[in-house]
N, C-alpha and C. Protein backbone atom coordinates (compact mmCIF):
# COMPACT_ATOMS: atom_id res chain seq x y z
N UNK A 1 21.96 135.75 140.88
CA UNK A 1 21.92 136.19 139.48
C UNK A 1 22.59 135.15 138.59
N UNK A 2 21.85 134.85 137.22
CA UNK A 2 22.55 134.05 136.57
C UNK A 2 23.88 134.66 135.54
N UNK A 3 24.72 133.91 134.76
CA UNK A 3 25.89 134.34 134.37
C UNK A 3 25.75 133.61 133.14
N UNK A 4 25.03 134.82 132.10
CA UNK A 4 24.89 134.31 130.47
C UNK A 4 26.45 134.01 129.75
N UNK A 5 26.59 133.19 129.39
CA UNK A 5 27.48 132.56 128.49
C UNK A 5 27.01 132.67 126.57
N UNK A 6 27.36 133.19 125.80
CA UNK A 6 27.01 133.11 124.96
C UNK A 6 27.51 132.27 124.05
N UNK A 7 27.06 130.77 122.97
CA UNK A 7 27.70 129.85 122.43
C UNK A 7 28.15 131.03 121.04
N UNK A 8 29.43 131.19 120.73
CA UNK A 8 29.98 131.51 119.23
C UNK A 8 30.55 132.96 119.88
N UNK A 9 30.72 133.07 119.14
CA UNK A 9 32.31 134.76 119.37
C UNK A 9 32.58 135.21 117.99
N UNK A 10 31.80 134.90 117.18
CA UNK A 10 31.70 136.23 115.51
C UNK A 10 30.85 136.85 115.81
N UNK A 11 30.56 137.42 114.78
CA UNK A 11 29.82 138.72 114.76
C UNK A 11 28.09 138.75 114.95
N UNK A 12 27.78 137.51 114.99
CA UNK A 12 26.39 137.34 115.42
C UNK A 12 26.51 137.11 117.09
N UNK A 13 27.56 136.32 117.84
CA UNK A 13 27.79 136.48 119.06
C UNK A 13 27.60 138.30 119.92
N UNK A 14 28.58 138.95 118.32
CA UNK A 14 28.53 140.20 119.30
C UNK A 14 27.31 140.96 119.20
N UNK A 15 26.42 140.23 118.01
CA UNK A 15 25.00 141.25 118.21
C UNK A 15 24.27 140.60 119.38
N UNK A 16 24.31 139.18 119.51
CA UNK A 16 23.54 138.50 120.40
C UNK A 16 23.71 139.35 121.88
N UNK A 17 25.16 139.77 122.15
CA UNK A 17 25.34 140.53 123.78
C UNK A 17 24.90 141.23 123.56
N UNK A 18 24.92 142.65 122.69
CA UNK A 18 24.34 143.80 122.53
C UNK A 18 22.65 143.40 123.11
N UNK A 19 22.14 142.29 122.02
CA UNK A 19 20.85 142.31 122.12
C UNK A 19 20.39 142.15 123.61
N UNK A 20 21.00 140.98 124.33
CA UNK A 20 20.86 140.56 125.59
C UNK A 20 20.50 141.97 126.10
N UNK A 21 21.81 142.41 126.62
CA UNK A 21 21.53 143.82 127.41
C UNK A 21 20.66 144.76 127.09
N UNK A 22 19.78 144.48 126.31
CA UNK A 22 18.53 145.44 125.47
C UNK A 22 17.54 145.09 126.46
N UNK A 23 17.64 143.96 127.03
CA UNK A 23 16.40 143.18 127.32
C UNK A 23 16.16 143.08 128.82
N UNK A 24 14.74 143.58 129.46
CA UNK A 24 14.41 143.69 130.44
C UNK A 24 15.14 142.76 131.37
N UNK A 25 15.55 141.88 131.72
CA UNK A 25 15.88 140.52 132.74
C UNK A 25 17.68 140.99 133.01
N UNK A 26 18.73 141.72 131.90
CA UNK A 26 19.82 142.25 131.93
C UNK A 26 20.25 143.38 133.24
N UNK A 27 21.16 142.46 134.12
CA UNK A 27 21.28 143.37 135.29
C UNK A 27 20.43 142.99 136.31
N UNK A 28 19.65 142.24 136.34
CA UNK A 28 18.60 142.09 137.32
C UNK A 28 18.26 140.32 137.16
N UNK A 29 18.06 139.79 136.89
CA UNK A 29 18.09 138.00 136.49
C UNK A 29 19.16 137.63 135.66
N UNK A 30 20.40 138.37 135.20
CA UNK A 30 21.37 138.15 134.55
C UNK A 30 22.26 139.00 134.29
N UNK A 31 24.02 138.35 134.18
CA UNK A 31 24.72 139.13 133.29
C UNK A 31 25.35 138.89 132.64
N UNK A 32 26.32 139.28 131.65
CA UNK A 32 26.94 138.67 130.77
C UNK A 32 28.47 138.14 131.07
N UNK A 33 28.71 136.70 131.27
CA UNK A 33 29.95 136.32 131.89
C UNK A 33 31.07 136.32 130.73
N UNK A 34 30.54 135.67 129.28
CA UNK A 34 31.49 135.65 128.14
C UNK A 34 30.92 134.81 127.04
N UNK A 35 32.19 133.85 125.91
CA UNK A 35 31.51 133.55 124.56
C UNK A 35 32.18 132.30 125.14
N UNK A 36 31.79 130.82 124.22
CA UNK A 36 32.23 129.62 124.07
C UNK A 36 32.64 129.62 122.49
N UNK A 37 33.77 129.44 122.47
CA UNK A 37 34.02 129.58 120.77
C UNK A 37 35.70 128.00 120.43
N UNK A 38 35.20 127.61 119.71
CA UNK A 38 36.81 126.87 118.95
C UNK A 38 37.41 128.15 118.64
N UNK A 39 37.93 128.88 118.10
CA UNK A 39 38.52 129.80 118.09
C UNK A 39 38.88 130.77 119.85
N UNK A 40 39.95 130.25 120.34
CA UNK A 40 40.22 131.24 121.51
C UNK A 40 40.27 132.32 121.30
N UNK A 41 41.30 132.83 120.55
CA UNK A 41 41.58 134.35 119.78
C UNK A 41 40.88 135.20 119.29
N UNK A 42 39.39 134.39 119.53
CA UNK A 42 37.93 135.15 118.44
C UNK A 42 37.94 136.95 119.26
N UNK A 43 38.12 136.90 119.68
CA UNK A 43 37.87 138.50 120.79
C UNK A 43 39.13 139.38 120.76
N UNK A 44 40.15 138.47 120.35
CA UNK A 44 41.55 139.76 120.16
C UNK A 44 41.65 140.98 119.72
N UNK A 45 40.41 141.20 118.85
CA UNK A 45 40.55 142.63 118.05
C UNK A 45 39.33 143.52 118.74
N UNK A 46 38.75 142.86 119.92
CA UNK A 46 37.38 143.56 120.46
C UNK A 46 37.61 143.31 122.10
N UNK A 47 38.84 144.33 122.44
CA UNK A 47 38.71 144.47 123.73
C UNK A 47 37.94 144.85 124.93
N UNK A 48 37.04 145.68 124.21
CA UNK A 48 35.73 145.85 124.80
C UNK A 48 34.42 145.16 125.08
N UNK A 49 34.56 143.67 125.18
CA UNK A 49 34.20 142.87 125.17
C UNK A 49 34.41 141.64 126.34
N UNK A 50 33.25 140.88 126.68
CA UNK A 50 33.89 139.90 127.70
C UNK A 50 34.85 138.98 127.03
N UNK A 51 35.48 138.08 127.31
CA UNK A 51 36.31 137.14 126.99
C UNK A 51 35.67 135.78 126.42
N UNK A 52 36.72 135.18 125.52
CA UNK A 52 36.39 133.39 125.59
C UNK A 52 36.86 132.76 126.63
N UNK A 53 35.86 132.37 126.71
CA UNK A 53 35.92 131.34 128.31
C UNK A 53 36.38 130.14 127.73
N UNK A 54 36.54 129.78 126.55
CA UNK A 54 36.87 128.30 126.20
C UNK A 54 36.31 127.60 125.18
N UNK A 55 36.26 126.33 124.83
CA UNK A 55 35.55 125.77 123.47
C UNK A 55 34.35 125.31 124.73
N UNK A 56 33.00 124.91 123.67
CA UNK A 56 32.06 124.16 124.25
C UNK A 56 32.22 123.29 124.55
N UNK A 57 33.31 122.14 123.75
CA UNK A 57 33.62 120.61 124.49
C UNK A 57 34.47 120.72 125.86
N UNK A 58 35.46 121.63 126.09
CA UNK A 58 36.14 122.42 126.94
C UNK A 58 35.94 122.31 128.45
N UNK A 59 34.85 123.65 127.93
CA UNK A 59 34.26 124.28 129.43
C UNK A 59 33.28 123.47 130.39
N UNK A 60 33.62 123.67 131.97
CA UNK A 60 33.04 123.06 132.49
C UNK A 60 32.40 123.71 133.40
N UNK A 61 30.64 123.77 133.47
CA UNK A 61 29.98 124.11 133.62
C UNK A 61 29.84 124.65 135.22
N UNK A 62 29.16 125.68 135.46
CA UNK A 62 29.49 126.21 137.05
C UNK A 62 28.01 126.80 137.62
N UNK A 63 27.95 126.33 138.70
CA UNK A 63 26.57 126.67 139.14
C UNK A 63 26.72 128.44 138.86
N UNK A 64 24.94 128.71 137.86
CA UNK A 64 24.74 129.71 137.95
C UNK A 64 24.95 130.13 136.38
N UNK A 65 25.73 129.34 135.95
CA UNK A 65 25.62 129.30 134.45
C UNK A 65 24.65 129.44 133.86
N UNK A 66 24.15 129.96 132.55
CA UNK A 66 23.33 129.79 131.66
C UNK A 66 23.69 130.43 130.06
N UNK A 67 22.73 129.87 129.61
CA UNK A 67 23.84 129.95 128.07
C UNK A 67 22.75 130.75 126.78
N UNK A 68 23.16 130.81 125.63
CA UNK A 68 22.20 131.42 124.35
C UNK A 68 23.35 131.40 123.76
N UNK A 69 22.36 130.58 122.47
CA UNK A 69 22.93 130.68 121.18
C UNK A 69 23.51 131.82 120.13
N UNK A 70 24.32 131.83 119.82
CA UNK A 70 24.45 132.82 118.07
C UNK A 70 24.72 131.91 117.24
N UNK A 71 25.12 130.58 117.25
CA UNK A 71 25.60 129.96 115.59
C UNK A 71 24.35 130.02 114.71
N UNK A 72 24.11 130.86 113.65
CA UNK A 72 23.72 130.40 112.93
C UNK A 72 22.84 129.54 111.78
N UNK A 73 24.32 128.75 111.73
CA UNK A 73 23.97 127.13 110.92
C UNK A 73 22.82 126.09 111.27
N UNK A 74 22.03 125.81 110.91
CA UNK A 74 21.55 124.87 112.12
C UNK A 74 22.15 123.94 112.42
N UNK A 75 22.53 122.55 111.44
CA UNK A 75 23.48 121.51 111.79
C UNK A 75 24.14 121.71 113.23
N UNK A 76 25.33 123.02 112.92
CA UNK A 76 26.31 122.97 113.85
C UNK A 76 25.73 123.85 115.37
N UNK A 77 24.45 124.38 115.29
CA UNK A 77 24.05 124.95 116.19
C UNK A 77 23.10 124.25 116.84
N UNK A 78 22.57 123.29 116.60
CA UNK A 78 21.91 121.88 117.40
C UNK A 78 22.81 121.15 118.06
N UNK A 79 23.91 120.67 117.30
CA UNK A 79 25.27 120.17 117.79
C UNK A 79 25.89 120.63 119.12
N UNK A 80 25.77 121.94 118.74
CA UNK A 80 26.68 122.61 120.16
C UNK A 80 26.25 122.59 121.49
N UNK A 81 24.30 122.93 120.93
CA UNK A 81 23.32 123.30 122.04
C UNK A 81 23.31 121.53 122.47
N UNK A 82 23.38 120.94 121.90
CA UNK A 82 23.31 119.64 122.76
C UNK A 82 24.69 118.96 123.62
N UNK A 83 25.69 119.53 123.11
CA UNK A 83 26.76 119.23 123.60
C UNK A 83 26.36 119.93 125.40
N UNK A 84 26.30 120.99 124.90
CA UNK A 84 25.97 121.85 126.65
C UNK A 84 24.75 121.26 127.16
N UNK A 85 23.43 121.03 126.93
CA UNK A 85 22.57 120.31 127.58
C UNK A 85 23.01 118.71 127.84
N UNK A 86 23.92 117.91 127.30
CA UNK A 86 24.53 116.92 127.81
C UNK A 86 24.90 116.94 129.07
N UNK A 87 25.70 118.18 129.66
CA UNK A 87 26.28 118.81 130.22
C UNK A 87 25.53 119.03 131.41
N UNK A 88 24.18 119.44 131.03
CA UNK A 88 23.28 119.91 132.67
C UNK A 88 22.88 121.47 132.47
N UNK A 89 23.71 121.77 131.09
CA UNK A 89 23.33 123.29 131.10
C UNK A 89 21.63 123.62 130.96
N UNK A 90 21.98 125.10 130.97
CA UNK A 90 20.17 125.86 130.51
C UNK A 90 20.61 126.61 129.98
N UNK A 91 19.37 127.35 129.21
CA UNK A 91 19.06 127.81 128.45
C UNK A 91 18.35 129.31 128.32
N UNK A 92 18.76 130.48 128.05
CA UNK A 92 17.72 131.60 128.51
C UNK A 92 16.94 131.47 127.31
N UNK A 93 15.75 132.10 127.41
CA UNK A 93 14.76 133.02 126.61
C UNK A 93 15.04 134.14 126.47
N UNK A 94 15.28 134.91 125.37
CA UNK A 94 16.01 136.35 125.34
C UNK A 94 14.23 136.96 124.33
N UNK A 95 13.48 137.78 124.90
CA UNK A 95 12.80 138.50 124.13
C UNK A 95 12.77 140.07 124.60
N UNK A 96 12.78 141.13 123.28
CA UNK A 96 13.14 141.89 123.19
C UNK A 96 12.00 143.17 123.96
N UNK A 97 12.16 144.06 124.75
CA UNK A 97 11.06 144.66 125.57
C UNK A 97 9.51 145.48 124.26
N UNK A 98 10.52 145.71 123.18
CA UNK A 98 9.54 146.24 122.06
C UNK A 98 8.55 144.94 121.67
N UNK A 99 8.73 143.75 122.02
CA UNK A 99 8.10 142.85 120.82
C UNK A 99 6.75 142.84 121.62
N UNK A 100 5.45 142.56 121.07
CA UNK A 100 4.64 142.71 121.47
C UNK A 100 3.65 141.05 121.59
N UNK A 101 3.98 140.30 122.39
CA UNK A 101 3.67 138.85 122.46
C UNK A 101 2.46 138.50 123.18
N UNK A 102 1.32 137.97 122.72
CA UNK A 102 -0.04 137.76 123.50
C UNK A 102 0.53 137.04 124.78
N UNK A 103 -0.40 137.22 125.88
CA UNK A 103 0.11 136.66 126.71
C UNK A 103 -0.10 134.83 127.16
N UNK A 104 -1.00 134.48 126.16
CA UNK A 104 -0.84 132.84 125.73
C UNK A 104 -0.27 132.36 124.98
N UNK A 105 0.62 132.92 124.46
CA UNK A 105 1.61 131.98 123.70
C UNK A 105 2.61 131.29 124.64
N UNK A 106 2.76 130.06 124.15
CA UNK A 106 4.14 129.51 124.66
C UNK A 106 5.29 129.30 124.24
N UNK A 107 6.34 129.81 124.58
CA UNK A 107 7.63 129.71 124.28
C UNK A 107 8.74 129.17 124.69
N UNK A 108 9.38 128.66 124.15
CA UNK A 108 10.69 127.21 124.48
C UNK A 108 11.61 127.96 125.10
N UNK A 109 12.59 126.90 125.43
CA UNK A 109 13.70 127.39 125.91
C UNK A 109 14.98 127.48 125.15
N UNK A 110 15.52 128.91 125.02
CA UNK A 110 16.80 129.33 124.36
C UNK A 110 16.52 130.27 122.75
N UNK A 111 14.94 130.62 123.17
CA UNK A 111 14.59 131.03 121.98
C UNK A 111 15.05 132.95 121.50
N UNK A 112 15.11 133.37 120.96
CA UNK A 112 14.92 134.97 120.79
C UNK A 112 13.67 135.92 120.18
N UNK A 113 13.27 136.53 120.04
CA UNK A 113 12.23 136.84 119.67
C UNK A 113 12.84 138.83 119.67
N UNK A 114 13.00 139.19 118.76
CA UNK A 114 14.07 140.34 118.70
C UNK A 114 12.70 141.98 118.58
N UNK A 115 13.58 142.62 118.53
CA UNK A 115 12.79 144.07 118.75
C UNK A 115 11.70 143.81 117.45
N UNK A 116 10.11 144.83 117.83
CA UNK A 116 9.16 144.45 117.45
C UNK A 116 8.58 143.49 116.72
N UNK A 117 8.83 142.24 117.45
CA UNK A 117 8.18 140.84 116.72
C UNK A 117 6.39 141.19 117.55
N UNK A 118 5.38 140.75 117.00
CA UNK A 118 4.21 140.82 117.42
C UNK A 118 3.96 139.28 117.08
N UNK A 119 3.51 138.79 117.89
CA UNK A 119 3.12 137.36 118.13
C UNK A 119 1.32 137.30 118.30
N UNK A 120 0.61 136.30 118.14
CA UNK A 120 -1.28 136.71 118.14
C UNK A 120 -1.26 135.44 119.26
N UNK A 121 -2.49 135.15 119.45
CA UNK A 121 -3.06 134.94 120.17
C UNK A 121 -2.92 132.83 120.40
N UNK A 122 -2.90 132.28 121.15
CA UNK A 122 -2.84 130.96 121.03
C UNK A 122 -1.84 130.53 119.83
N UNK A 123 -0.85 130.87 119.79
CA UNK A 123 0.58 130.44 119.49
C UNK A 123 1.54 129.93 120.22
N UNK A 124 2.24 128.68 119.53
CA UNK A 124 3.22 128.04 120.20
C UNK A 124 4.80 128.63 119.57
N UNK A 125 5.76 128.46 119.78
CA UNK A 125 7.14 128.62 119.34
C UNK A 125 8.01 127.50 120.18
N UNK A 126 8.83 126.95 119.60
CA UNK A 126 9.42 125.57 119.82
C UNK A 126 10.77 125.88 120.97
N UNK A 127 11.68 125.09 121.26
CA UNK A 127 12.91 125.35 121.42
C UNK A 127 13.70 126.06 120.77
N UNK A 128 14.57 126.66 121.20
CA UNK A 128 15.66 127.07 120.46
C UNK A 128 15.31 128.25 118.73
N UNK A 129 14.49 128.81 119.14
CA UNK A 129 13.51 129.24 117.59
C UNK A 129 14.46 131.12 117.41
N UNK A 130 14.40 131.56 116.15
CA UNK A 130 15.19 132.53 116.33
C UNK A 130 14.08 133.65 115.47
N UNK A 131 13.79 134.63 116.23
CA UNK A 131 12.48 135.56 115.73
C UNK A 131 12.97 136.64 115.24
N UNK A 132 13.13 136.76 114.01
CA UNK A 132 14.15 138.39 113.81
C UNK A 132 13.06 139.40 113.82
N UNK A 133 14.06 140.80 113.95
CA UNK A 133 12.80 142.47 113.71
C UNK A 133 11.59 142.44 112.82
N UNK A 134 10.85 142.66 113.60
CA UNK A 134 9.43 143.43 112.65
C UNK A 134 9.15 141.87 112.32
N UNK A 135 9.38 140.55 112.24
CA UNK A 135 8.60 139.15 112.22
C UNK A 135 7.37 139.31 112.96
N UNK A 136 6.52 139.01 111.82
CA UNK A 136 4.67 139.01 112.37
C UNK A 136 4.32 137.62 112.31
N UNK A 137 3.58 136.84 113.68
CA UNK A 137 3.24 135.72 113.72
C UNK A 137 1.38 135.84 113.87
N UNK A 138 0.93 135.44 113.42
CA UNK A 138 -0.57 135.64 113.45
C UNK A 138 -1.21 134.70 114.48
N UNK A 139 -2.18 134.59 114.65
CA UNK A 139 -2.95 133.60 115.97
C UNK A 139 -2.84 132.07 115.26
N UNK A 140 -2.90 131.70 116.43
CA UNK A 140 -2.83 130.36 116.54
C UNK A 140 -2.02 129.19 115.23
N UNK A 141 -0.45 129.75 115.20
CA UNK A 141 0.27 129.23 114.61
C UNK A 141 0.99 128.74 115.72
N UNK A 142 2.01 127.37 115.24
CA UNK A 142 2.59 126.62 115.11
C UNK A 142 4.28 126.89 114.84
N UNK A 143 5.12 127.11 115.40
CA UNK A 143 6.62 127.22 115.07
C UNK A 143 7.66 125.87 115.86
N UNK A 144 8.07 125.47 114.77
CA UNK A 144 8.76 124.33 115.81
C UNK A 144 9.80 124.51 115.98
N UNK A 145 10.63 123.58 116.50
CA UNK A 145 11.82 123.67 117.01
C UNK A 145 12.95 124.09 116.37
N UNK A 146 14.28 125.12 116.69
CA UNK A 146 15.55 125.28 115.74
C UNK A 146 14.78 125.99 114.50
N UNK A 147 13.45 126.75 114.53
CA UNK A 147 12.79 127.31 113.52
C UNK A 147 13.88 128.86 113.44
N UNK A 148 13.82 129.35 111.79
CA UNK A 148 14.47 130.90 111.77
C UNK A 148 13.75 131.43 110.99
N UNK A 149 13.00 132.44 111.64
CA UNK A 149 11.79 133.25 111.41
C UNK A 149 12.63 134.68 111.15
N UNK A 150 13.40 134.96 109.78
CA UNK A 150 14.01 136.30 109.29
C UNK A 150 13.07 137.47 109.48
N UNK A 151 13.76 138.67 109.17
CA UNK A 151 12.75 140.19 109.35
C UNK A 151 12.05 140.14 108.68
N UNK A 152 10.73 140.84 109.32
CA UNK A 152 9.53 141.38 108.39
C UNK A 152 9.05 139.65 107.88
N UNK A 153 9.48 139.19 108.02
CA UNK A 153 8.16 137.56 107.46
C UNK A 153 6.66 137.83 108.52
N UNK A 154 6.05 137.72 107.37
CA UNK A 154 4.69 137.20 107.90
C UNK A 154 4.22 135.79 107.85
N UNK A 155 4.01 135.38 109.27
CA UNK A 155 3.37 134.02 109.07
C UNK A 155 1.79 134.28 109.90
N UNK A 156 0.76 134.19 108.56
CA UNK A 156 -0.47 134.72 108.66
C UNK A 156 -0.95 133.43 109.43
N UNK A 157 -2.52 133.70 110.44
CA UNK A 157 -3.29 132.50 111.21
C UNK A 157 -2.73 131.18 110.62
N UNK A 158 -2.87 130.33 111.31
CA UNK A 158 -2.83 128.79 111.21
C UNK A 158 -1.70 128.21 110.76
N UNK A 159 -0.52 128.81 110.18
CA UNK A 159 0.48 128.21 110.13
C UNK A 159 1.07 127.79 110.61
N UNK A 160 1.62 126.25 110.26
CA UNK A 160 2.18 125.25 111.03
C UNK A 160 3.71 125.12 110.22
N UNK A 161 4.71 125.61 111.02
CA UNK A 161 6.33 125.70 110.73
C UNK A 161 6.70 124.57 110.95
N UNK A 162 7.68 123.56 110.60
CA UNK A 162 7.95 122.47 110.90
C UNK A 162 9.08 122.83 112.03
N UNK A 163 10.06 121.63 112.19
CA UNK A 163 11.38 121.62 112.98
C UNK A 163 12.61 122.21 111.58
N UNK A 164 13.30 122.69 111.97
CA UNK A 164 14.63 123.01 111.33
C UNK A 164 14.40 123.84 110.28
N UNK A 165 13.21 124.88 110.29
CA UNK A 165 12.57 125.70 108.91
C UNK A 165 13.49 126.75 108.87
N UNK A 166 13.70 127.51 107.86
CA UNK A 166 14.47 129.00 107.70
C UNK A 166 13.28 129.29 106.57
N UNK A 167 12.77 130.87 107.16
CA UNK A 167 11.82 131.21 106.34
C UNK A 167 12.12 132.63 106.48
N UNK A 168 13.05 133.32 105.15
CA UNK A 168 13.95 134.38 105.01
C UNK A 168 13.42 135.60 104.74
N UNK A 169 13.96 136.64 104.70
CA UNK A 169 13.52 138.14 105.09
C UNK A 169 12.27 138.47 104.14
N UNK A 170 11.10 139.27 104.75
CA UNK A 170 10.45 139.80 103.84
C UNK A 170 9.26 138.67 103.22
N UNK A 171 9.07 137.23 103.82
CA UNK A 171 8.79 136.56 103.09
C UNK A 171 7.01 136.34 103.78
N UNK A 172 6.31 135.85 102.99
CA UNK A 172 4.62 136.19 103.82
C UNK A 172 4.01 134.73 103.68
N UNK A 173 3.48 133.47 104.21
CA UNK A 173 3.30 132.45 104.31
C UNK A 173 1.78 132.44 104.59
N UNK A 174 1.14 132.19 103.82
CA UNK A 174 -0.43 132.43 103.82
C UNK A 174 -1.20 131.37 104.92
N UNK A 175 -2.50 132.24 105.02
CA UNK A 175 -3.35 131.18 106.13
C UNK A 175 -2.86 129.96 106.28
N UNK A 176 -3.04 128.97 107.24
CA UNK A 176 -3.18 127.84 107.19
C UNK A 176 -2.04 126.83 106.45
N UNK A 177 -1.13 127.66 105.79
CA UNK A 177 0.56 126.14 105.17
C UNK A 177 1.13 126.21 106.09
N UNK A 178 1.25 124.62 105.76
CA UNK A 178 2.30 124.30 106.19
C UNK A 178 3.84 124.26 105.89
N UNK A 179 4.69 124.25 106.42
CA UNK A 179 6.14 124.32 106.40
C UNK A 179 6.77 122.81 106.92
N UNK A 180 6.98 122.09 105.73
CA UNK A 180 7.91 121.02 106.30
C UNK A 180 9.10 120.83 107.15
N UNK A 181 9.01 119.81 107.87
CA UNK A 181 10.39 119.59 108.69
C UNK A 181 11.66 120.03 107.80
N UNK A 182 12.73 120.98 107.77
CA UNK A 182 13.95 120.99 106.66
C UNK A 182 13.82 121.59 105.85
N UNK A 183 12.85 122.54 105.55
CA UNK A 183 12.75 123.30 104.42
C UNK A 183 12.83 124.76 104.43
N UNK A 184 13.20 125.20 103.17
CA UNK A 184 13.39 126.61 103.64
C UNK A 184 12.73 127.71 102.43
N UNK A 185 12.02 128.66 102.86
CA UNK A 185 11.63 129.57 102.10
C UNK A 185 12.29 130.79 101.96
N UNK A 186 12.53 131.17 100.52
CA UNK A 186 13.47 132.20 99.77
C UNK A 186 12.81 133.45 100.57
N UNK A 187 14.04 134.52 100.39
CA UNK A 187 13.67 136.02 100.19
C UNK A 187 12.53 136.27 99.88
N UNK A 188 11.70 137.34 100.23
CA UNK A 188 10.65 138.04 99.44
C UNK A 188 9.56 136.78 98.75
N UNK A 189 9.52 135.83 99.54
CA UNK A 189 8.33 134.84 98.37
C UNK A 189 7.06 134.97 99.07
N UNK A 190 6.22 134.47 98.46
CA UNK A 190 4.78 135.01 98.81
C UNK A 190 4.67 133.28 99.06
N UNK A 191 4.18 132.11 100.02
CA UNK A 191 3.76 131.04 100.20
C UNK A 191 2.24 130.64 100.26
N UNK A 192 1.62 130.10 99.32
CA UNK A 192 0.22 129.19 99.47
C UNK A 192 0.17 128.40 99.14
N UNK A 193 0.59 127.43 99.25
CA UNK A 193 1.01 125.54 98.84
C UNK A 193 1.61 125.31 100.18
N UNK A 194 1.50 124.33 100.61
CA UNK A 194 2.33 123.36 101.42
C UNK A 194 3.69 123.29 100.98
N UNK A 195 4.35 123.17 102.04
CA UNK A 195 6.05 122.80 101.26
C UNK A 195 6.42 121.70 102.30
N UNK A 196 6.90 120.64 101.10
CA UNK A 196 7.05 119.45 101.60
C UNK A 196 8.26 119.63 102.80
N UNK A 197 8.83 117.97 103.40
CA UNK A 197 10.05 118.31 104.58
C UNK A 197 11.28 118.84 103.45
N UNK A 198 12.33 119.15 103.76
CA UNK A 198 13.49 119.45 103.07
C UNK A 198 13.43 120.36 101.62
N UNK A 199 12.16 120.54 101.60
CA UNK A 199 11.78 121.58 99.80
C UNK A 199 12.29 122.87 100.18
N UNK A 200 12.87 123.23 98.99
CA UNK A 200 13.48 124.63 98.94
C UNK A 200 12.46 125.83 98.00
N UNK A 201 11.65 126.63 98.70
CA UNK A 201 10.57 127.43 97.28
C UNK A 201 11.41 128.71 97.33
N UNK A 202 10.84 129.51 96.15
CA UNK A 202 11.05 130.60 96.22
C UNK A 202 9.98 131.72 95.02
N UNK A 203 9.94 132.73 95.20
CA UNK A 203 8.80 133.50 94.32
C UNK A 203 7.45 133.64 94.81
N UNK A 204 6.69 134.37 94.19
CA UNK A 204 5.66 134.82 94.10
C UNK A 204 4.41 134.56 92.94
N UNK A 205 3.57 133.29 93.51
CA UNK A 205 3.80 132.50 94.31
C UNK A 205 4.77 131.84 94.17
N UNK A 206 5.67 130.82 95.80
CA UNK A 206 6.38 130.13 96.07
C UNK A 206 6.19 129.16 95.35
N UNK A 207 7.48 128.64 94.30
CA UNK A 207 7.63 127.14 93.58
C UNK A 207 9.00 126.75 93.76
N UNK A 208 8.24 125.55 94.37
CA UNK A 208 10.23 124.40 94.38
C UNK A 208 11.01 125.16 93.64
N UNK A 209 12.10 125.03 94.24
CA UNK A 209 13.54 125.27 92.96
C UNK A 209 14.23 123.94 93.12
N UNK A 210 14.23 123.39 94.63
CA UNK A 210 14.88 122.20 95.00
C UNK A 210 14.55 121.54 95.73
């Protein structure tokens, strides 16, 4: 059995365990050993909880290990995840038993895909990609790597997500746009334009702000 490590120890760490143990493979291909956090003390007020095992630069890796993200940030959550794959570590796939995923899609390693995400047909999803509730992916889209796919977004047929996208709650990305490498789409915006790498839209329809 492997021994999930979870990177971060706030409060997205502690939804990340919750979530884990939601998920078919919990108890049976895995369990939960503890958090990697700079902060040792992160768990003092949540005794009910596994422990910090240590910082990520720290800890040294033990057969049987395997790890999943909560940071976040992307910057500092690429950072970390590479610090541990330097390392020799892996990576789980955490998807949720409600989500409903064609069975040709392909999916990276260290990704989440959370209670009822529905995924279509001839879809990819990158490394490390983070799929929140009720996220609808339509056929034969495109999600790349370190992608954050918030609740309830629709990304309708043919959309192509770049690397490092945040495309935030509620938000609907029409046939066929694309999503630049670095860019991120607002709350609630409706997308049919292309958005360049690093463009920030927002509204209905989606227009640059930045």
């Amino acid at each position: 059995m492997k021994h999930l490590i979870i990177l971060g120890a706030g409060g997205m760490g502690r939804q990340v365990l919750s979530f884990a143990k939601s998920c078919n493979g919990y108890g049976k291909e895995y369990d939960i050993k503890g958090f990697l956090d700079d902060n040792i003390d992160a768990m003092k007020d949540f005794p009910d909880y596994p422990p910090v095992l240590g910082t990520v630069d720290g800890y040294q890796i033990v057969e049987d290990d395997v790890f999943f993200n909560s940071i976040g940030d992307i910057k500092s959550k690429k950072i970390c995840i590479q610090k541990i794959l330097d390392k020799g570590g892996d990576f789980l796939t955490l998807i949720h038993p409600t989500a409903q995923v064609s069975p040709d899609t392909k999916i990276g390693k260290g990704c989440m895909l959370s209670s009822y995400v529905g995924v279509g047909v001839e879809t990819t999803i990158g490394d490390f990609c983070l799929i929140q509730s009720k996220a609808t992916i339509g056929h034969d889209v495109i999600v790349g790597d370190f992608a954050r796919i918030d609740c309830n977004v629709v990304l309708i047929a043919g959309v192509k997500v770049g690397k490092d996208v945040c495309v935030h709650t509620s938000s609907v990305v029409n046939h066929d746009v694309k999503l630049g490498d670095g860019s991120t789409v607002g709350a609630m915006s409706f997308v049919i334009k292309n958005v360049k790498p690093g463009q920030t839209v927002f509204g209905n329809p989606a227009k640059v702000i930045f």
